[in-house]
C-alpha atoms as a PDB file:
ATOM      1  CA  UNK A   1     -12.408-127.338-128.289  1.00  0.00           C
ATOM      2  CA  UNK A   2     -10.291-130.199-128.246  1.00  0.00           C
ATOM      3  CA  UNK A   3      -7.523-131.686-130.370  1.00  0.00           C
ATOM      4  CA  UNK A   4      -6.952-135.162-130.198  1.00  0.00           C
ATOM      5  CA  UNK A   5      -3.309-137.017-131.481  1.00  0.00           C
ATOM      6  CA  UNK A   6      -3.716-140.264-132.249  1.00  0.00           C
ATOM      7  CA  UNK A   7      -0.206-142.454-133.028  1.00  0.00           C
ATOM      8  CA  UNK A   8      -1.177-145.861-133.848  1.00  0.00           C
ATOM      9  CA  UNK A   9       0.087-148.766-136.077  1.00  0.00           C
ATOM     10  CA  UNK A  10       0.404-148.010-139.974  1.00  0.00           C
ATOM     11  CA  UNK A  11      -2.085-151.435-140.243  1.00  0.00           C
ATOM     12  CA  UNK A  12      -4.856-150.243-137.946  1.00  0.00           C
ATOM     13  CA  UNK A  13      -5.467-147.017-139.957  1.00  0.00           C
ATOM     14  CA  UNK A  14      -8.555-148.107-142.220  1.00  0.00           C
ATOM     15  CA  UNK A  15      -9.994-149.528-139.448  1.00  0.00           C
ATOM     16  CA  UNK A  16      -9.614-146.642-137.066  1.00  0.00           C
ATOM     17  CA  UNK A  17     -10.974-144.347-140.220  1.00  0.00           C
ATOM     18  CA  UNK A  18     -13.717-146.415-140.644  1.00  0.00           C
ATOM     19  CA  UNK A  19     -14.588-146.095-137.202  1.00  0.00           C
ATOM     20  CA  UNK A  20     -14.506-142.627-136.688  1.00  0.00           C
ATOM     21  CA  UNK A  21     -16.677-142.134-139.823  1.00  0.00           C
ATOM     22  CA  UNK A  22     -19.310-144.088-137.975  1.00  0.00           C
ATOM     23  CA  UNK A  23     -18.411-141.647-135.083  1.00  0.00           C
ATOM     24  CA  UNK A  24     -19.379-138.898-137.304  1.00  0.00           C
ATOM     25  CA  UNK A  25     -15.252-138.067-137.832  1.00  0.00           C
ATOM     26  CA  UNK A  26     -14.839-136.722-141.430  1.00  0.00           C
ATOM     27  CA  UNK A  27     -12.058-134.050-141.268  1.00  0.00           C
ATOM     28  CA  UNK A  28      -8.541-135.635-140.217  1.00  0.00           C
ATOM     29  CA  UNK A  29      -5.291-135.017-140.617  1.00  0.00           C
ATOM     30  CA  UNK A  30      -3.104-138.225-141.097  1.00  0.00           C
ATOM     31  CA  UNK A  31       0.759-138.254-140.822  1.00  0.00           C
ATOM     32  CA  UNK A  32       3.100-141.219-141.555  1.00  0.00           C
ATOM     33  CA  UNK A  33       5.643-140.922-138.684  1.00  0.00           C
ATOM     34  CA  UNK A  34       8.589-143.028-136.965  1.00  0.00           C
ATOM     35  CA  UNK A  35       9.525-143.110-133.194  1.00  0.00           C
ATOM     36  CA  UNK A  36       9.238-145.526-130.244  1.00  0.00           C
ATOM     37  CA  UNK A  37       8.106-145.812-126.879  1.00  0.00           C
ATOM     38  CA  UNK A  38       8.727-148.612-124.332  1.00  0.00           C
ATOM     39  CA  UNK A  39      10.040-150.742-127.010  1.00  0.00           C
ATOM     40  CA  UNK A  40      12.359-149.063-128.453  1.00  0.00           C
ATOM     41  CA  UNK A  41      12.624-150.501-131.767  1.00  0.00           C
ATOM     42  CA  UNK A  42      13.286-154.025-132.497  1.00  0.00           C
ATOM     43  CA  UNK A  43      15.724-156.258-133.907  1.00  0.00           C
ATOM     44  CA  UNK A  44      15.754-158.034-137.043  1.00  0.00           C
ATOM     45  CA  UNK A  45      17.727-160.205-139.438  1.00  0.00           C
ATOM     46  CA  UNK A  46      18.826-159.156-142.967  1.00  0.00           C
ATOM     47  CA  UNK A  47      20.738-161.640-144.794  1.00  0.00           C
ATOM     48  CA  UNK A  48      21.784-163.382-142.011  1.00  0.00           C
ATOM     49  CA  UNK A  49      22.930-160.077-139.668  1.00  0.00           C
ATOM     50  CA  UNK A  50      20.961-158.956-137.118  1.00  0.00           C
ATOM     51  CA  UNK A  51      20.671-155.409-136.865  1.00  0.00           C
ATOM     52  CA  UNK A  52      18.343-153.016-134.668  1.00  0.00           C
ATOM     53  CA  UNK A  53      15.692-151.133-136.510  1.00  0.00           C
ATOM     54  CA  UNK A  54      15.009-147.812-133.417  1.00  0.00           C
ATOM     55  CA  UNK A  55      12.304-145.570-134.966  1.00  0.00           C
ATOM     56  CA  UNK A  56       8.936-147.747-135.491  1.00  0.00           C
ATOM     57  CA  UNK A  57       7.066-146.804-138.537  1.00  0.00           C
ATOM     58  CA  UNK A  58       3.581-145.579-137.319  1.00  0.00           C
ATOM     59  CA  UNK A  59       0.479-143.605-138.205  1.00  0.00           C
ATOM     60  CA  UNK A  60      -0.642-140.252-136.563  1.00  0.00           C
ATOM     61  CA  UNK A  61      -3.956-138.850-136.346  1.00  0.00           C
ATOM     62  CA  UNK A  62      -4.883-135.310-136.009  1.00  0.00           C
ATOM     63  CA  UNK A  63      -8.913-134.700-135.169  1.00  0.00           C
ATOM     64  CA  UNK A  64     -10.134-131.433-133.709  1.00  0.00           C
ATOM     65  CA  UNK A  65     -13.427-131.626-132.326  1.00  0.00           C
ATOM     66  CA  UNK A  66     -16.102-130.501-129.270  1.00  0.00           C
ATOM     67  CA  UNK A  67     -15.883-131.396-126.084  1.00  0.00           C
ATOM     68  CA  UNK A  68     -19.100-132.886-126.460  1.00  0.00           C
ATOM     69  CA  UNK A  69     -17.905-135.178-129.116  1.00  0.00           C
ATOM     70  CA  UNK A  70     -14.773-136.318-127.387  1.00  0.00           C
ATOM     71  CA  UNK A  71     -15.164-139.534-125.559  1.00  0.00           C
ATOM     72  CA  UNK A  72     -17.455-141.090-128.206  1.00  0.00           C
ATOM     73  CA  UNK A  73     -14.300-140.459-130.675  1.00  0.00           C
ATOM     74  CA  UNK A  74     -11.742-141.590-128.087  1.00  0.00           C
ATOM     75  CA  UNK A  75     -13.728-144.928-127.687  1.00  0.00           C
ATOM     76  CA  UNK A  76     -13.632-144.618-131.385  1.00  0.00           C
ATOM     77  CA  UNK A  77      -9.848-144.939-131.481  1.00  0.00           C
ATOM     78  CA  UNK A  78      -9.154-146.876-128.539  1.00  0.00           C
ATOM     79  CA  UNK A  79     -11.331-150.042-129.622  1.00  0.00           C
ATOM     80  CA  UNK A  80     -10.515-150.140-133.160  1.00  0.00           C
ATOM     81  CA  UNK A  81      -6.637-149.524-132.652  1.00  0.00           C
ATOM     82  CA  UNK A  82      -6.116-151.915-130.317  1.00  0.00           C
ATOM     83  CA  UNK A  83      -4.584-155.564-130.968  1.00  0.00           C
ATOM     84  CA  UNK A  84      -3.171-155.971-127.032  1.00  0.00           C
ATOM     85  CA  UNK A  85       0.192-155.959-128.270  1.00  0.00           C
ATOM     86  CA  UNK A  86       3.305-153.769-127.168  1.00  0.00           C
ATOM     87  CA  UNK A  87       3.290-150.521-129.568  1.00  0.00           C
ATOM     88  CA  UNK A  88      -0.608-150.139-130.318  1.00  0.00           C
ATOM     89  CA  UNK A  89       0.042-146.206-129.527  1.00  0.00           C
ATOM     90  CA  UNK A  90      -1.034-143.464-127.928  1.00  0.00           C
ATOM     91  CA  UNK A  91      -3.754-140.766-127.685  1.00  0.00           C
ATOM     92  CA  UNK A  92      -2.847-137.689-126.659  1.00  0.00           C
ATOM     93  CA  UNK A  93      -5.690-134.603-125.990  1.00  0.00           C
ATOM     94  CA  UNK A  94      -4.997-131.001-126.153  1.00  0.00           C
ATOM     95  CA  UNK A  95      -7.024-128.009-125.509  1.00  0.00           C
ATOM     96  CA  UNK A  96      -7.319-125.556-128.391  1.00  0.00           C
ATOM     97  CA  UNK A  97      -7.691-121.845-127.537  1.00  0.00           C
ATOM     98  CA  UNK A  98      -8.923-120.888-131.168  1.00  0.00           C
ATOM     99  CA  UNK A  99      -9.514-122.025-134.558  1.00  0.00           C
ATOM    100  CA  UNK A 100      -9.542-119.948-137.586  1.00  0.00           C
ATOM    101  CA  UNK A 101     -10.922-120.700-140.996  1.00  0.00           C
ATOM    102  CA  UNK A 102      -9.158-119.051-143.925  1.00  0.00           C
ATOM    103  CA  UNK A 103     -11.531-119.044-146.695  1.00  0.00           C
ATOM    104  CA  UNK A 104     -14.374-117.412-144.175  1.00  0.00           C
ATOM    105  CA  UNK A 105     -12.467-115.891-141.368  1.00  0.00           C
ATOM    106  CA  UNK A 106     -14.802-118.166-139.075  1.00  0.00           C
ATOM    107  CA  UNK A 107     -13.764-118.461-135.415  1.00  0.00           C
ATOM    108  CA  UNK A 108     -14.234-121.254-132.991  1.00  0.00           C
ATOM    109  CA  UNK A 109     -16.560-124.531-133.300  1.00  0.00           C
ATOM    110  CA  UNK A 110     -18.096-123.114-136.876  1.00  0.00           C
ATOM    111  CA  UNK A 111     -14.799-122.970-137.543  1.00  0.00           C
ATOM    112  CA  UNK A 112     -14.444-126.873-137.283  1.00  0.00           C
END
C-alpha cells in the first residue's frame, strides 16, 4: 500500500478532487496548510508598506491507495494541479506497512 501527500495551491483543489473522483479517488484527507519551498514567500504591499508574507497558504492531500492504483492517481494530481507556475506543489509517496480499520478491525487493502 501506498500513501500519497499531495501539497498543492488552495485554488486547484476542486479541480484536483474532481479529478481524482474520475480516478475512482473517494476517501481523502484534505488539510489547509502554510509553508514554502524555492520561493520562499513573497512580498507584498499593504497600505503603501511592503512587507514579506514567508509561509504560502496551500492545500494538502492525503490518499492511501494500491499500488496498482498509483500512477493513474498521480497523473490524476499532476495534470490537474498544474498551472506551470513557481509553487504548484509537491507529491510526495510513502509506503504504508499496515492499515487498520476501527469499526471492523480490518487489516490491509480491505482496510482501505
Amino acid at each position: 500500500m501506498k500513501k500519497i501527500e499531495a501539497i498543492i495551491k488552495p485554488h486547484k483543489f476542486e479541480e484536483v478532487q474532481e479529478a481524482l473522483r474520475e480516478a475512482g479517488v473517494f476517501g481523502m484527507t484534505v488539510t489547509e496548510v502554510k509553508g514554502f519551498g524555492r520561493q520562499r514567500g513573497h512580498t507584498e504591499i499593504y497600505r503603501g508598506s511592503e512587507y514579506t508574507v514567508d509561509f504560502v497558504p496551500k492545500t494538502k492531500i492525503e490518499i492511501l491507495t494500491t499500488e496498482d492504483q498509483l500512477p493513474i492517481i498521480l497523473k490524476a494530481i499532476g495534470e490537474s494541479a498544474k498551472t506551470g507556475k513557481v509553487g504548484d506543489g509537491k507529491i510526495f509517496i510513502y509506503e504504508v506497512e499496515d492499515v487498520l480499520r476501527i469499526r471492523t478491525s480490518e487489516h490491509g487493502v480491505d482496510a482501505l
